[in-house]
Protein backbone atom coordinates (compact mmCIF):
# COMPACT_ATOMS: atom_id res chain seq x y z
CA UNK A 1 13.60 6.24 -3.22
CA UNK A 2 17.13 7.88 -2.37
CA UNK A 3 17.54 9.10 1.39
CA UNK A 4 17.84 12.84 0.49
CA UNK A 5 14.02 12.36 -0.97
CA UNK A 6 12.63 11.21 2.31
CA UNK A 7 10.88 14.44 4.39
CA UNK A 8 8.31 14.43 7.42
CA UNK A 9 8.48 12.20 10.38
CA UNK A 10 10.18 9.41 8.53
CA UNK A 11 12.84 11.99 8.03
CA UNK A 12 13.33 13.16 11.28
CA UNK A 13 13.13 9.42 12.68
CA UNK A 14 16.25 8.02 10.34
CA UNK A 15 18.25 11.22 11.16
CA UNK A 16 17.70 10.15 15.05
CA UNK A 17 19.29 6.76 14.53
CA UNK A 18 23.05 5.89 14.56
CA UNK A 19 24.96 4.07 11.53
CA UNK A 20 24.27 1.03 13.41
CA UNK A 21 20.75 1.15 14.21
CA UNK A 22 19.94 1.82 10.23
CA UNK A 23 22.34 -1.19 9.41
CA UNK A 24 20.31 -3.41 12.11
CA UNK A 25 17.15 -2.29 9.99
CA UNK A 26 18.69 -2.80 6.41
CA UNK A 27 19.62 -6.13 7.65
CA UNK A 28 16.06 -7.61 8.90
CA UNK A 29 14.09 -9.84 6.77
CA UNK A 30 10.48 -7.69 6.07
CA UNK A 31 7.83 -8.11 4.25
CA UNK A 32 6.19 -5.00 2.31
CA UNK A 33 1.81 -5.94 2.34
CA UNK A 34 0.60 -2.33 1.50
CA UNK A 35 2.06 -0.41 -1.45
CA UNK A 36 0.03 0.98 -4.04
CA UNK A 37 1.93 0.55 -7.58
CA UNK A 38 0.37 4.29 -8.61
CA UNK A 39 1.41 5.87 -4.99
CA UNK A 40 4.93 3.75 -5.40
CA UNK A 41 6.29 5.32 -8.49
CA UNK A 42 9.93 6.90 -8.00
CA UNK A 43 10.01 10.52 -8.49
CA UNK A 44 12.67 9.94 -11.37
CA UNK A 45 10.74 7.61 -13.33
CA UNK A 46 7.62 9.90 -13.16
CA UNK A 47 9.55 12.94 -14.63
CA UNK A 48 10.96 10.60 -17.64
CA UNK A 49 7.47 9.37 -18.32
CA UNK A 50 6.35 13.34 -18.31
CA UNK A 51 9.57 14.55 -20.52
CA UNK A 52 7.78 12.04 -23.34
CA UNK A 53 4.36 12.97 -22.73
CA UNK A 54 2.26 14.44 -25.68
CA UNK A 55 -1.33 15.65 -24.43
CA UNK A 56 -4.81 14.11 -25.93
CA UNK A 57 -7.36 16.62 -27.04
CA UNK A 58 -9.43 17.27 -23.81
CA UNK A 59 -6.57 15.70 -21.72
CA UNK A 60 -4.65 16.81 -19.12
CA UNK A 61 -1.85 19.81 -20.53
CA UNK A 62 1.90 19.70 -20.35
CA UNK A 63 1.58 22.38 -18.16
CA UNK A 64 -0.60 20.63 -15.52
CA UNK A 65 1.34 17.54 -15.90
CA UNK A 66 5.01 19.44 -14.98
CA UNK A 67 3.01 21.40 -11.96
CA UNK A 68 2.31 18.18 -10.33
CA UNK A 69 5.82 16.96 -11.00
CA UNK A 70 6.84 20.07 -9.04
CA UNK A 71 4.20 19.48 -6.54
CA UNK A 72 5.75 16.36 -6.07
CA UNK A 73 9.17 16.90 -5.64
CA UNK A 74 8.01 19.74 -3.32
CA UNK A 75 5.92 17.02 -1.13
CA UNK A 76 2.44 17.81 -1.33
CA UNK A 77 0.70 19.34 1.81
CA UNK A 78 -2.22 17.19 2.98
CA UNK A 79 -4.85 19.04 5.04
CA UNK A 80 -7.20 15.79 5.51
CA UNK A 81 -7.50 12.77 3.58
CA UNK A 82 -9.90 13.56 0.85
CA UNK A 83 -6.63 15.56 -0.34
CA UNK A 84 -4.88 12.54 -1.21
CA UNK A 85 -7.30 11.51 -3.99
CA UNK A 86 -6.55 14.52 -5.98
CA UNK A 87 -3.01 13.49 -6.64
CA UNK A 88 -3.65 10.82 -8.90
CA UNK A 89 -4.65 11.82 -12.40
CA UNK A 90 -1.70 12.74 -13.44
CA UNK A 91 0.09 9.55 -12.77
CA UNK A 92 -2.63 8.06 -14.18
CA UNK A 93 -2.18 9.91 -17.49
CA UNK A 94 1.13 9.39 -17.29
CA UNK A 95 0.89 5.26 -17.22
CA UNK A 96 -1.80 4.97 -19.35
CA UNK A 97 0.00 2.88 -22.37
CA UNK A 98 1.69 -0.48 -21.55
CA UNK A 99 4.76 0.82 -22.19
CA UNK A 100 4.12 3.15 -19.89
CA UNK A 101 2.54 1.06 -17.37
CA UNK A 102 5.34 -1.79 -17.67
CA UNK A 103 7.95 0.90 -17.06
CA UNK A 104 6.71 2.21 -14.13
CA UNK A 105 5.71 -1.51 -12.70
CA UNK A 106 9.43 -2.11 -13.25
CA UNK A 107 10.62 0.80 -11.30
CA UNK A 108 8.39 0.28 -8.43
CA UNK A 109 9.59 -3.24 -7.89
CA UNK A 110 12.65 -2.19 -8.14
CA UNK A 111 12.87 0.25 -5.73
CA UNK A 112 11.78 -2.17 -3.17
CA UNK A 113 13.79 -5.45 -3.80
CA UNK A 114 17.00 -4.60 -6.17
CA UNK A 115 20.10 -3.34 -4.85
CA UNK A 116 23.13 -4.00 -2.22
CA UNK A 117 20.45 -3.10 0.89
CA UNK A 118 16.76 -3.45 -1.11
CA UNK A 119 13.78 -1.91 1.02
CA UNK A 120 11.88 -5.57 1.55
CA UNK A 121 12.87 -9.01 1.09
CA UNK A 122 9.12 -9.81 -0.37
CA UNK A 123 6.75 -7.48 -1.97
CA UNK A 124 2.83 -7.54 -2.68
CA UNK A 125 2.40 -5.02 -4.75
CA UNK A 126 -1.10 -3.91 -5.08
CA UNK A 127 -3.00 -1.89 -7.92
CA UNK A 128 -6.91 -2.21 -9.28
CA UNK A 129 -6.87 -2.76 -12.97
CA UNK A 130 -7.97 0.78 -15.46
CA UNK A 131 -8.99 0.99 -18.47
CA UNK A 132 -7.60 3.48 -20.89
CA UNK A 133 -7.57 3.97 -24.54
CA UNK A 134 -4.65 2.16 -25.14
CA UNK A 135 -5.74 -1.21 -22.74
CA UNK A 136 -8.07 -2.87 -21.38
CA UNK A 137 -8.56 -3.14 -17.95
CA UNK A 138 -7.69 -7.38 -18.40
CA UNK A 139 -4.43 -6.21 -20.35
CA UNK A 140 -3.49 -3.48 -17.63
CA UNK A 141 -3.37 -6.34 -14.92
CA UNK A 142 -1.48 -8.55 -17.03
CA UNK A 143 1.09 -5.98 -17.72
CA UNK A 144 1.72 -5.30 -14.09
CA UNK A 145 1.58 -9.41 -13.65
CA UNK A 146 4.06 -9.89 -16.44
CA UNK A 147 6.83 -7.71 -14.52
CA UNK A 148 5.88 -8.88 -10.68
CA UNK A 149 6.52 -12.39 -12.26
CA UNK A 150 10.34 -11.36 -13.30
CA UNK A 151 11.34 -11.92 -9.76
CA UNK A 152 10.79 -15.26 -8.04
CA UNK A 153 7.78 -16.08 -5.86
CA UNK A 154 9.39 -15.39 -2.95
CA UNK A 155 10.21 -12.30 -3.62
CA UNK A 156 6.61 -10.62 -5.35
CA UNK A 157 3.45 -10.82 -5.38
CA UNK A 158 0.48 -9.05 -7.05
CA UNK A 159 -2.96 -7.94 -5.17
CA UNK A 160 -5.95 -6.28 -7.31
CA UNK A 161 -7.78 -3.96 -6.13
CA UNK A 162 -11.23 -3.31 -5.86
CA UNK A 163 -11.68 0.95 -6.14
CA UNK A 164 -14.97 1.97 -3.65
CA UNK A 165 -15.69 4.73 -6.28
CA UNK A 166 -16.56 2.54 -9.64
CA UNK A 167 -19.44 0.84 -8.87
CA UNK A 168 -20.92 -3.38 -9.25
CA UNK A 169 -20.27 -3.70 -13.04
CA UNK A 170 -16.74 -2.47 -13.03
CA UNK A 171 -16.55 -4.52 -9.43
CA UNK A 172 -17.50 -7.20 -11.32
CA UNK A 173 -15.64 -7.20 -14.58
CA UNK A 174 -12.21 -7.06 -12.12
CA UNK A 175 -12.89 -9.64 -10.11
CA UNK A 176 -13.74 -12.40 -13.08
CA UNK A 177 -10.30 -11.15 -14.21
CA UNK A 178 -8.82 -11.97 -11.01
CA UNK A 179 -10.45 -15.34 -10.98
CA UNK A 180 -9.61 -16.04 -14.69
CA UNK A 181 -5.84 -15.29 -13.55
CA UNK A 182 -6.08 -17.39 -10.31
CA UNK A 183 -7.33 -20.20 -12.41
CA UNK A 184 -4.45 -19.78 -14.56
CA UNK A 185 -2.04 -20.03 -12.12
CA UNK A 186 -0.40 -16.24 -11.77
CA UNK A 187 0.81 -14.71 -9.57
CA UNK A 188 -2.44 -12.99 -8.07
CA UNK A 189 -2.77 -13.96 -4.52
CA UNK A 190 -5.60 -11.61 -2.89
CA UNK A 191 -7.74 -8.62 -3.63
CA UNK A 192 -8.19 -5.52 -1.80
CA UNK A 193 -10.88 -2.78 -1.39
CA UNK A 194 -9.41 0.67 -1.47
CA UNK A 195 -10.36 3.95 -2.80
CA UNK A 196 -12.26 6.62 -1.36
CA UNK A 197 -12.90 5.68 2.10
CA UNK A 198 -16.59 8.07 2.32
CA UNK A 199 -17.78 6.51 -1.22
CA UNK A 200 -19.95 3.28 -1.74
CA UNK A 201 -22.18 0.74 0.34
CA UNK A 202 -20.01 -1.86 1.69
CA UNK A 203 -22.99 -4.04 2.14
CA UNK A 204 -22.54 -4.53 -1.62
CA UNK A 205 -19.31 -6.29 -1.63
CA UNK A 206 -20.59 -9.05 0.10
CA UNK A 207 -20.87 -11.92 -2.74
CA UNK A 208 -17.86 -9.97 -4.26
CA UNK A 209 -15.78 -11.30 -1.44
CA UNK A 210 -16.86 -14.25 -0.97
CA UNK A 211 -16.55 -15.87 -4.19
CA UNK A 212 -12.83 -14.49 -4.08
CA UNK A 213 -12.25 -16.38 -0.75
CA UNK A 214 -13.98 -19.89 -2.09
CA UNK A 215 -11.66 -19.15 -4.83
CA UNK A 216 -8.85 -19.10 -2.62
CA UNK A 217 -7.62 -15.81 -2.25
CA UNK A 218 -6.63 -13.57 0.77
CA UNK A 219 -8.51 -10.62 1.22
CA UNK A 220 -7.44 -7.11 2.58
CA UNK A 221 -9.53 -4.37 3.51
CA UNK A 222 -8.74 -0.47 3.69
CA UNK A 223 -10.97 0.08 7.07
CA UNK A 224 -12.10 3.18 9.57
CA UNK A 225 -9.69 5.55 8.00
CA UNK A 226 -11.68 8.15 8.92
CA UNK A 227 -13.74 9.42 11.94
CA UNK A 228 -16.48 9.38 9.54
CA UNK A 229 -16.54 5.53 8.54
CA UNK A 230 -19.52 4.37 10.74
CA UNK A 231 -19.43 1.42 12.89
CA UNK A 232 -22.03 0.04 10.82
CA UNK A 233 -19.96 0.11 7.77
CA UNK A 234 -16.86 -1.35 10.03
CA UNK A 235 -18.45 -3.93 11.36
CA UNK A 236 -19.81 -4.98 8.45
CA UNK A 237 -16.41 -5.13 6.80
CA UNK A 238 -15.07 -7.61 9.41
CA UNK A 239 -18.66 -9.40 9.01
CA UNK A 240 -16.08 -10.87 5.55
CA UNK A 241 -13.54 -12.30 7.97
CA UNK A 242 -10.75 -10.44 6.22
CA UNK A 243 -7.25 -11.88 5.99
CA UNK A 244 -5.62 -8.16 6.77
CA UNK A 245 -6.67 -4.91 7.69
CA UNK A 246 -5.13 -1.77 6.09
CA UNK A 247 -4.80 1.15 8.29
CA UNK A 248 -8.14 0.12 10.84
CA UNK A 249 -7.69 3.70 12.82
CA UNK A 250 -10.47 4.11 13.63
CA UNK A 251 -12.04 0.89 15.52
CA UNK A 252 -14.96 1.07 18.25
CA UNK A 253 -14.82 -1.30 21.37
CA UNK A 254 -16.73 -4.22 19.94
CA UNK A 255 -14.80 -3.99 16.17
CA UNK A 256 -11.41 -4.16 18.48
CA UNK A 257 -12.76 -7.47 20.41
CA UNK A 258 -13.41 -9.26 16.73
CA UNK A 259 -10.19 -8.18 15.56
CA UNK A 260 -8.52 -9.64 19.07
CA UNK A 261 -10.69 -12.54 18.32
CA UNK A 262 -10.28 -13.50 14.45
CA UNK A 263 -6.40 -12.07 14.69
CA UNK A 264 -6.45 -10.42 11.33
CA UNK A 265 -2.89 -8.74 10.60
CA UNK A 266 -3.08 -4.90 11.05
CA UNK A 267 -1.44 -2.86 7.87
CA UNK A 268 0.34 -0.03 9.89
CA UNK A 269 1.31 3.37 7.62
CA UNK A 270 2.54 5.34 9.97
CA UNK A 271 3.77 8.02 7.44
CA UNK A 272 0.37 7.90 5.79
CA UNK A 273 -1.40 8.25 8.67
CA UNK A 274 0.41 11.45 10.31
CA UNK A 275 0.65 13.20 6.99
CA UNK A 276 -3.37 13.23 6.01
CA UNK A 277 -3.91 13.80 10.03
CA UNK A 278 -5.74 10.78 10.70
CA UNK A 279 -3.70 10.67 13.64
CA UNK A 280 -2.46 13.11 15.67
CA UNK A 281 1.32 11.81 16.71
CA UNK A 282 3.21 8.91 17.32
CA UNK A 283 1.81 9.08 20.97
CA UNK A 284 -1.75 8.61 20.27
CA UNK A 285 -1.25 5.97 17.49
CA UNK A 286 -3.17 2.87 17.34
CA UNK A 287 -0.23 0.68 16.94
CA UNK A 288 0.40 0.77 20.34
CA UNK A 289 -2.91 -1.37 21.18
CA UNK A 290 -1.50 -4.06 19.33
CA UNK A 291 2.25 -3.67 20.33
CA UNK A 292 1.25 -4.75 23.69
CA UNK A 293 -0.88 -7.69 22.74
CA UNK A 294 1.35 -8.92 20.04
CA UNK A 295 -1.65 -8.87 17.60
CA UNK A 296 -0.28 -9.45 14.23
CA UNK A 297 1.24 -5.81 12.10
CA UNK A 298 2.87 -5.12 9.29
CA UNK A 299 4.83 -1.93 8.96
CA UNK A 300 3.95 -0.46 5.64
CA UNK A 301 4.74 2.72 2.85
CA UNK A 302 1.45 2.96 1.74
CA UNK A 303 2.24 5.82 -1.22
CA UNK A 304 6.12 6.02 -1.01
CA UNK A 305 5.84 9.36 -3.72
CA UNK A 306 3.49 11.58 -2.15
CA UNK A 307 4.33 10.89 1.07
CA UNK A 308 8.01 10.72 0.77
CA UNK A 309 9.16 7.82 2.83
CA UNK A 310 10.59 4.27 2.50
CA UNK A 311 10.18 1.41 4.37
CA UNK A 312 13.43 1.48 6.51
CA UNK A 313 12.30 4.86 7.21
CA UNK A 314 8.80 3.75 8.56
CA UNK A 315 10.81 1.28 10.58
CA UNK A 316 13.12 4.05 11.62
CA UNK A 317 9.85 5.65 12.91
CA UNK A 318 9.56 2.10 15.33
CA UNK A 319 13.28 2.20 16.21
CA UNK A 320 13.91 5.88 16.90
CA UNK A 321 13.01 6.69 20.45
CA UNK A 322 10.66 9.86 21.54
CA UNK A 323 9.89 12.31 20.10
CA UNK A 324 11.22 11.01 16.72
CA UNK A 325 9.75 7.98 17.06
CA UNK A 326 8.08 5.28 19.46
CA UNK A 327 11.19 4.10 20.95
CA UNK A 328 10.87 0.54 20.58
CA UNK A 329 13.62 -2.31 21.36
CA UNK A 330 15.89 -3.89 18.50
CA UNK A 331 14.10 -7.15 19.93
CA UNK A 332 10.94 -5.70 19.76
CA UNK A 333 11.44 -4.20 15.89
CA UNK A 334 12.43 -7.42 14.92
CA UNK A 335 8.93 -9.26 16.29
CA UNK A 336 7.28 -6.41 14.03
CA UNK A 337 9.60 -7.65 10.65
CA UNK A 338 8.70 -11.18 11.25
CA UNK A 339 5.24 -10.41 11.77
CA UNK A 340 4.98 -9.64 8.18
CA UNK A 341 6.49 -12.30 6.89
CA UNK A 342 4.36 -14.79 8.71
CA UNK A 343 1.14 -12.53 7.31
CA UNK A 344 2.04 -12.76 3.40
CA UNK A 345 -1.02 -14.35 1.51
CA UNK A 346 1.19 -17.43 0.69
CA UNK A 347 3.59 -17.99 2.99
CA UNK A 348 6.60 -20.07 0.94
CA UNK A 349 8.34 -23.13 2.58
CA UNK A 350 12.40 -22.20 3.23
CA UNK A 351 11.44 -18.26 3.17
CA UNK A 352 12.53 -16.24 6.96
């Protein structure tokens, strides 16, 4: 994503920085653990894939299709959360052939690791499989697998996720997939439960999880994104010993001790969080628990489209000091980039 496409805080925080300080970012080794492939698309590549689009019978018209381009070049405005979800058809519809799917997947990585300064020096790009009429949900993985595996292992990965909203057979049917490819040897390190945060029984994914850990992949969990999310339901999630958290904003006193105590890395979206008001301000944001503990973080885009940031800007948001940002130390930045490194799902031997 180019500069001038970055708005919100992310904006405001690489504006406050000098030549140098954004250099000093560009030039630390990071890891990217939380994109979404669907929320990662560049704006450009979207509005190619809707200049070729011809709509199905029942499907979604040209018309709808170019007011959510519009939408997104705009920035969409976020009053809570649930908002978010309501995004996504459309790039759905739009990647819903191989071609189509490959093409994005191509752009995505690209925008993170190509180029003189690229946004990451390793990526784990994650995306639960779909099924359209063109694929099935085992081909739409592979597709995504088959471009992640263009760049060397040390530079991408792929994590599948597991969508709250589709229920045990669909749960299921993705994670023999994700087993089949494991066995095989691809590039699939970990899988991920995501989706809308108020949907499902968590106490289902139990057996789910485990057989992907015997199996000998990480696991990440979207967790308390929302003042809603019970404890219950939290502490139940950590009852699977996750590998990495993503977002955990919402933690009572007793989840906070077993994340202290199991040391789980914390996926931190700052952008994400501000803009769908799951936080208030920079202030108030749980980071700062686990700045002064040293507690394991990654700093990550979450949805680079709708929410119109990058990773050096999220880092900007670390670097930049008050109001812009939280003010941190060049010293202290840098702990944060190697933090992510050293919480990749396979960490490679002569990697930073």
């Amino acid at each position: 994503m180019a500069i001038e496409t970055i708005s919100g805080p992310a904006a405001a925080a690489l504006a406050a920085l000098t030549e140098k300080q954004i250099a000093f970012l560009q030039s630390l080794p990071k890891a990217e653990l939380h994109a979404h492939l669907n929320g990662s698309i560049p704006l450009s590549t979207l509005e190619e894939l809707a200049q070729e689009y011809t709509p199905s019978p029942g499907g979604i018209s040209t018309k709808d299709i170019q007011q959510a381009i519009e939408t997104f070049k705009l920035g969409p405005k976020l009053e809570k959360i649930g908002d978010f979800f309501s995004l996504f058809p459309v790039i759905y519809t739009l990647t819903s052939t191989p071609e189509a799917l490959r093409r994005a997947t191509h752009a995505v990585l690209t925008s993170f690791l190509d180029g003189g300064s690229p946004q990451c020096h390793y990526l784990e790009l994650r995306t639960g499989p779909r099924q359209t009429e063109a694929m099935s949900r085992e081909e739409y993985i592979r597709v995504v697998l088959e471009e992640v595996e263009c760049y060397d292992e040390d530079r991408a990965s792929l994590i599948m996720t597991l969508d709250r909203t589709k229920g045990p057979e669909i749960w299921q049917e993705c994670l023999e997939i994700a087993l089949k490819l494991k066995k095989e040897g691809r590039r699939l390190l970990g899988v991920d439960l995501a989706g809308d945060p108020l949907k499902a029984d968590v106490s289902i994914f139990q057996s789910f999880f485990a057989e992907a850990r015997e199996a000998g992949l990480g696991i990440t969990l979207h967790i308390a994104e929302t003042p809603a999310n019970t404890d219950e339901e939290t502490l139940k999630l950590l009852s699977y010993h996750p590998d990495r958290l993503g977002h955990a904003t919402f933690l009572n006193e007793e989840a906070v001790k077993i994340v202290m105590k199991e040391n789980p890395c914390i996926e931190i979206c700052l952008s994400s969080n501000l803009l769908c008001k799951t936080v208030s301000d920079l202030e108030t944001h749980h980071i700062r628990q686990y700045l002064k503990c040293d507690h394991p973080i990654a700093i990550c885009t979450d949805d680079a489209l709708p929410f119109r940031t990058t990773l050096l800007a999220e880092y900007a948001l670390l670097l930049a000091a008050p109001p812009y940002g939280l003010g941190l130390s060049e010293d202290e930045v840098r702990r944060v980039a190697e933090m992510s490194l050293q919480s990749r799902f396979k960490v490679l031997k002569g990697t930073p």
